[in-house]
N, C-alpha and C. Protein backbone atom coordinates (compact mmCIF):
# COMPACT_ATOMS: atom_id res chain seq x y z
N UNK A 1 33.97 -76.87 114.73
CA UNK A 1 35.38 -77.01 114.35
C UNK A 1 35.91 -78.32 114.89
N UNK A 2 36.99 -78.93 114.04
CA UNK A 2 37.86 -80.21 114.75
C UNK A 2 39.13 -79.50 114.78
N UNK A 3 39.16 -80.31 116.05
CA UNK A 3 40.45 -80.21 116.86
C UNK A 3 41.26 -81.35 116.93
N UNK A 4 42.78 -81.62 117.19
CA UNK A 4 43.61 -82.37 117.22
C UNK A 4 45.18 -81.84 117.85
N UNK A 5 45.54 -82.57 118.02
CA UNK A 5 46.89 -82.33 119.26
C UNK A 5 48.46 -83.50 118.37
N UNK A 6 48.65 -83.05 118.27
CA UNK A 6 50.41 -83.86 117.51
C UNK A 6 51.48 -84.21 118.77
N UNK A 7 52.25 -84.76 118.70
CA UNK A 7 53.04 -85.18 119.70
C UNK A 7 54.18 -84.03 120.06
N UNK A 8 53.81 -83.00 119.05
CA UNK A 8 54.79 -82.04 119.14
C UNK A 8 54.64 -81.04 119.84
N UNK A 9 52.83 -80.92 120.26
CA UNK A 9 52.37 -80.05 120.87
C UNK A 9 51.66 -79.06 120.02
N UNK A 10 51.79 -79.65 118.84
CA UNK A 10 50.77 -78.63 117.85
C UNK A 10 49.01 -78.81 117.94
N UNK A 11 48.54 -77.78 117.89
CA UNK A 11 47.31 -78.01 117.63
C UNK A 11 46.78 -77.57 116.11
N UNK A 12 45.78 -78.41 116.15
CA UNK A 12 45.01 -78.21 114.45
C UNK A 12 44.03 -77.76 115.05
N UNK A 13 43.21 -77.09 114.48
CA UNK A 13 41.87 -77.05 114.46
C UNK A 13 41.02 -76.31 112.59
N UNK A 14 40.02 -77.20 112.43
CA UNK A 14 39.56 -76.84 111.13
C UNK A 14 38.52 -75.89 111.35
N UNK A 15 38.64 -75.11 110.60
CA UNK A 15 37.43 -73.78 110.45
C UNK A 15 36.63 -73.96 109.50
N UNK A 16 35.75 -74.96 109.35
CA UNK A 16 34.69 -74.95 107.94
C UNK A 16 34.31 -74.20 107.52
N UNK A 17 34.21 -72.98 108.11
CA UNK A 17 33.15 -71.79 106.98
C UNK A 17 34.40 -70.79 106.51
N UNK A 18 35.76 -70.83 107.13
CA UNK A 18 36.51 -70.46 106.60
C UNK A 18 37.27 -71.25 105.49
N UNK A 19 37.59 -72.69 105.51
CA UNK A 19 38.10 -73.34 103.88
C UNK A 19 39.24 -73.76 104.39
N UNK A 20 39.63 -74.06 106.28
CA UNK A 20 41.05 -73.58 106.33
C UNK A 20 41.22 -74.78 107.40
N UNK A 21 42.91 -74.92 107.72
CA UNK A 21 42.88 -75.89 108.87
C UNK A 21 43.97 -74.79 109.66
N UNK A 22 44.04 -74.61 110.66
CA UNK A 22 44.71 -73.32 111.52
C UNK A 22 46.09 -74.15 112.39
N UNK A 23 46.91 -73.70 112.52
CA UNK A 23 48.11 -74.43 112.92
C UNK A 23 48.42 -73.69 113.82
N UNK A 24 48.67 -74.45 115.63
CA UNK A 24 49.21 -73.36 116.37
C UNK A 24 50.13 -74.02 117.32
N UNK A 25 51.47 -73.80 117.11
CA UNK A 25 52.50 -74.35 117.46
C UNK A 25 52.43 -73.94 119.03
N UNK A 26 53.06 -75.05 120.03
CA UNK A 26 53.48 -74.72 121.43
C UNK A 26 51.84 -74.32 122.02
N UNK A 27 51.44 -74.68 121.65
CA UNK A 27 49.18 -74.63 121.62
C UNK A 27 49.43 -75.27 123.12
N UNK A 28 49.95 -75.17 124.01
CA UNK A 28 49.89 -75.60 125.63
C UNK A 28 50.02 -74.08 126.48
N UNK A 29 51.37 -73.34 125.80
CA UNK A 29 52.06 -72.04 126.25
C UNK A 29 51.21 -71.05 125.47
N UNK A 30 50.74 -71.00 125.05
CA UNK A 30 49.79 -69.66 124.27
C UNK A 30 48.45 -69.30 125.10
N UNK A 31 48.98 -67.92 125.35
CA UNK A 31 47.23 -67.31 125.48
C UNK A 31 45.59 -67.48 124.68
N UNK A 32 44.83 -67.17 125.30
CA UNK A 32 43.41 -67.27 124.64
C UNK A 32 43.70 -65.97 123.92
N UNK A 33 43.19 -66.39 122.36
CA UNK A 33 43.09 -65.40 121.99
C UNK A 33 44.44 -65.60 120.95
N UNK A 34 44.94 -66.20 121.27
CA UNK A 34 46.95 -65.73 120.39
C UNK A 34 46.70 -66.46 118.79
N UNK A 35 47.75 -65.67 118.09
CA UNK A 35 47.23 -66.28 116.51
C UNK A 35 47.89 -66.96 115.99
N UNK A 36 47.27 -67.74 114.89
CA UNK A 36 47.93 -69.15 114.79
C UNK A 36 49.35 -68.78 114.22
N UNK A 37 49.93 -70.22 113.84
CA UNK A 37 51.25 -70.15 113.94
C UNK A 37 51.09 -70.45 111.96
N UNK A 38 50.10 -70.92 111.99
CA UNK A 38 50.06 -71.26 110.11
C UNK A 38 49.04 -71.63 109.48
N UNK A 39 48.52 -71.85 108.61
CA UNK A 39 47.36 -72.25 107.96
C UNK A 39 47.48 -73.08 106.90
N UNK A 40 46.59 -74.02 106.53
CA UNK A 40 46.81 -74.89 104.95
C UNK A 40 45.07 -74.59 104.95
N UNK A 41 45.51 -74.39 102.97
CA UNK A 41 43.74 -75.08 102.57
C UNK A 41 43.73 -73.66 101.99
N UNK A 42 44.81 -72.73 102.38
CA UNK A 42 43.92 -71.18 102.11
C UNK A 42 45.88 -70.26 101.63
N UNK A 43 46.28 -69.65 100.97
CA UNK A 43 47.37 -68.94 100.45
C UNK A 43 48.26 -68.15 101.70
N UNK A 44 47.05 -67.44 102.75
CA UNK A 44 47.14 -66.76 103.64
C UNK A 44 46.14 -66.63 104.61
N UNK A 45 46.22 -65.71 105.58
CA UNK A 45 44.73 -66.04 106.47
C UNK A 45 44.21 -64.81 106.34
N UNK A 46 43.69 -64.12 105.51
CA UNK A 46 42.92 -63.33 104.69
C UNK A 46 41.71 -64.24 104.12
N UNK A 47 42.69 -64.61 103.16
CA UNK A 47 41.56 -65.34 102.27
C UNK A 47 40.88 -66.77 102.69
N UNK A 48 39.44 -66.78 102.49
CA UNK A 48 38.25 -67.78 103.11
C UNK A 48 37.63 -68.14 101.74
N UNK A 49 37.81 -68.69 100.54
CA UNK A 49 37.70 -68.83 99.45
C UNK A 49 37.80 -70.63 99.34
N UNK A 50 36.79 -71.31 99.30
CA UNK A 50 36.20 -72.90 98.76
C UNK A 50 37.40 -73.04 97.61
N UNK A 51 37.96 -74.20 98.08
CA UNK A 51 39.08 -74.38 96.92
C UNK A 51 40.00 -73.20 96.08
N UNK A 52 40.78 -72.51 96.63
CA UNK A 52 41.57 -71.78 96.64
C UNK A 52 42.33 -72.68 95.58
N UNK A 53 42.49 -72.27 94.25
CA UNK A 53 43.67 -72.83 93.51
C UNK A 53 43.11 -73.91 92.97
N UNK A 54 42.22 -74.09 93.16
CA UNK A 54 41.68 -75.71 92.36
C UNK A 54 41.37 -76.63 93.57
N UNK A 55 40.97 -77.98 92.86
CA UNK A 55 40.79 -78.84 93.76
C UNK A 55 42.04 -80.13 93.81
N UNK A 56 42.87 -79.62 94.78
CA UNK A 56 44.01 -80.13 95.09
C UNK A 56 44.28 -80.27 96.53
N UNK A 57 44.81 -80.95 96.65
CA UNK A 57 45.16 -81.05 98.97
C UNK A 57 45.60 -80.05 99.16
N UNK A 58 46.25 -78.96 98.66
CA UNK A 58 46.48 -77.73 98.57
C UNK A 58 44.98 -76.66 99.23
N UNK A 59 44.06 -77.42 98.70
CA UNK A 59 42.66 -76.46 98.69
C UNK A 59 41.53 -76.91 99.71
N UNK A 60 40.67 -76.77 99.98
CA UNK A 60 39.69 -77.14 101.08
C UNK A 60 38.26 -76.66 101.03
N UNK A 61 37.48 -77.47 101.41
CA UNK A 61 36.08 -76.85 100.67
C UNK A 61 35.22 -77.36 101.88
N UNK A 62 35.15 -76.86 103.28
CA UNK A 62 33.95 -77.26 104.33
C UNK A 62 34.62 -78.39 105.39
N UNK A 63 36.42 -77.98 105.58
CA UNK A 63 36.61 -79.08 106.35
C UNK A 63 36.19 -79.35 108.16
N UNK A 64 35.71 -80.08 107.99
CA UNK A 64 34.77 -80.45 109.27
C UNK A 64 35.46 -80.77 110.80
N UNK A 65 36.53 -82.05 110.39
CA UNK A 65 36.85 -82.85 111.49
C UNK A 65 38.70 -82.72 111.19
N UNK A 66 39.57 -83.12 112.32
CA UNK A 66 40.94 -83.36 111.75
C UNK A 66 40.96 -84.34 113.10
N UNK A 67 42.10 -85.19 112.76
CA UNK A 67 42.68 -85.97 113.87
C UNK A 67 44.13 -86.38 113.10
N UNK A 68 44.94 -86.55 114.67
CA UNK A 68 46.30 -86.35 114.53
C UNK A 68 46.53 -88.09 115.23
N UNK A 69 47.14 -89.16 114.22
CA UNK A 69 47.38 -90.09 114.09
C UNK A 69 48.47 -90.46 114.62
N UNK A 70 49.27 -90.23 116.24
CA UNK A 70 50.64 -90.42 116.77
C UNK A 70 51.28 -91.64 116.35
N UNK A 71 50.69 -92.97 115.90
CA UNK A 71 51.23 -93.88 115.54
C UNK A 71 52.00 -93.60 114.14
N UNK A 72 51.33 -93.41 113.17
CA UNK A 72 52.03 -92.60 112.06
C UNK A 72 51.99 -91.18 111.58
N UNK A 73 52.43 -90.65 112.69
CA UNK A 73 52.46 -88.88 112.83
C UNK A 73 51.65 -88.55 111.14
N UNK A 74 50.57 -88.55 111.08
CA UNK A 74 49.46 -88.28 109.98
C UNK A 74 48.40 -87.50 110.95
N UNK A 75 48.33 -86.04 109.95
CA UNK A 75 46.78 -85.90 110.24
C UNK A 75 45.89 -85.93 109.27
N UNK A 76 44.77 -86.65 109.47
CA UNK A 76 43.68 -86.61 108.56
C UNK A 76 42.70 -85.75 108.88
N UNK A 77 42.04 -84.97 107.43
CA UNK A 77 41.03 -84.15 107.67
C UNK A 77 39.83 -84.24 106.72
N UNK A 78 38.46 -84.06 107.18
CA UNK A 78 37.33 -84.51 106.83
C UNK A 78 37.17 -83.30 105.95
N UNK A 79 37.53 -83.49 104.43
CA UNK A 79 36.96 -82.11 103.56
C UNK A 79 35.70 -82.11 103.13
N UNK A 80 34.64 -81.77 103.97
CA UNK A 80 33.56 -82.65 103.58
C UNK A 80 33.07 -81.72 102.48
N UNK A 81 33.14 -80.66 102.15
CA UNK A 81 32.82 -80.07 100.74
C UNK A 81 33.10 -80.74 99.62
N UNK A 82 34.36 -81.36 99.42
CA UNK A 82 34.77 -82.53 98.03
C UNK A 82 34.39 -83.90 98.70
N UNK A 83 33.75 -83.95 99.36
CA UNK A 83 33.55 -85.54 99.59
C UNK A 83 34.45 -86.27 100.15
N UNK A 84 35.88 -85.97 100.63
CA UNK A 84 36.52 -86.33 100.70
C UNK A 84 37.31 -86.59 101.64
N UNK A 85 38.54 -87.66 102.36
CA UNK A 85 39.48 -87.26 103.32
C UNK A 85 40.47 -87.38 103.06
N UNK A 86 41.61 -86.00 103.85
CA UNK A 86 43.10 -85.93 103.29
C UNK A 86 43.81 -86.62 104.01
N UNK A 87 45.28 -86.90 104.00
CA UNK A 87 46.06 -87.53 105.16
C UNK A 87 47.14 -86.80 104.56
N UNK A 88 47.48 -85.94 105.33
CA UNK A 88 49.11 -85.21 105.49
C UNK A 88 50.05 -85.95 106.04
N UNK A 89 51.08 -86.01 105.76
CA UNK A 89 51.82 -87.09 106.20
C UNK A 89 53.16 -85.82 107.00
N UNK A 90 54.02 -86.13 107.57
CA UNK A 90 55.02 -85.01 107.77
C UNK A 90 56.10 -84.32 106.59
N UNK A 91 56.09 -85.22 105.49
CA UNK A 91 56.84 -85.02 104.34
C UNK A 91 55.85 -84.16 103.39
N UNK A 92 54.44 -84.48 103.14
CA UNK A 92 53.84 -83.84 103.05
C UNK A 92 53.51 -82.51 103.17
N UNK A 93 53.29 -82.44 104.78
CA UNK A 93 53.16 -80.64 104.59
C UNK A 93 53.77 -80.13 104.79
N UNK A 94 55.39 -80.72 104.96
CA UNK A 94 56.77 -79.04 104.47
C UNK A 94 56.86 -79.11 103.07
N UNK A 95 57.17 -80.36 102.42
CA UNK A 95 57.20 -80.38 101.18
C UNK A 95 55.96 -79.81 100.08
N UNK A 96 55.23 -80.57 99.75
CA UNK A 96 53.88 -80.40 99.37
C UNK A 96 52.63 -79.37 99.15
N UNK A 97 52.50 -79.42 100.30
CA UNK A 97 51.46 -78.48 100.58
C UNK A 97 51.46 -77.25 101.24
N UNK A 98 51.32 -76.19 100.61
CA UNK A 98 51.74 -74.57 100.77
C UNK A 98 51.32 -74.36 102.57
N UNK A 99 52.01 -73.98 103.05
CA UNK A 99 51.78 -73.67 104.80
C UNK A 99 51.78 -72.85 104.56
N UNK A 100 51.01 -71.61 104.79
CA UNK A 100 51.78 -69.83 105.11
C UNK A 100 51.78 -70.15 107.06
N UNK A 101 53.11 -69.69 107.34
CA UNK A 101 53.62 -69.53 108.81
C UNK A 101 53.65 -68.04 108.80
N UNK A 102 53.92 -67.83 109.88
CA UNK A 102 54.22 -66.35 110.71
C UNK A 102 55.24 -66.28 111.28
C-alpha cells in the first residue's frame, strides 16, 4: 500500500487489491484499527470492483503508490492497472470525484 500525509493531517493510503484510495481524517488522533473517514476509486467501501463505473478518475484499477504534494496541495496516485497517474487537485475531489464519507 502507499501512504501519504496532507497538511491537514489527512492520511491516504491506497489499497491495490481493493481498487480504492482510503481517506482518514485527523490520522494523528485515531486508534489502530479506526475506520476510514472516506474512500475514492470505489461508490462505497463494500465494493472492491477494477474500475467501478468505467474508466474515469472516478474509478481505479491496482492503485499502487499516492503522494501528497504540500506545495500544490495535489495528491497523485499511481493507477497502475490503467497505466496511468491521477492528480486530485482540492477542487477536484469535493467537486469531481465521488468521495463516500462517514
Amino acid at each position: 500500500a502507499g501512504v501519504s500525509l496532507d497538511l491537514q493531517g489527512r492520511l491516504y493510503v491506497s489499497e491495490e487489491w481493493n481498487q480504492r484510495i482510503l481517506i482518514f481524517n485527523n490520522a494523528a488522533e485515531l486508534a489502530n484499527g479506526a475506520g476510514a473517514s472516506g474512500v475514492f476509486g470505489q461508490p462505497d467501501f463494500t465494493t472492491c470492483t477494477a474500475n467501478t463505473g468505467g474508466l474515469t478518475a472516478a474509478a481505479l484499477f491496482s492503485p499502487k503508490k499516492v503522494f501528497f504534494d504540500p506545495a500544490l496541495s495535489i495528491l497523485w496516485a499511481a493507477d497502475s492497472g490503467n497505466h496511468r497517474v491521477l492528480m486530485y487537485g482540492q477542487v477536484v475531489l469535493k467537486i469531481y470525484i465521488p468521495v463516500v464519507l462517514r
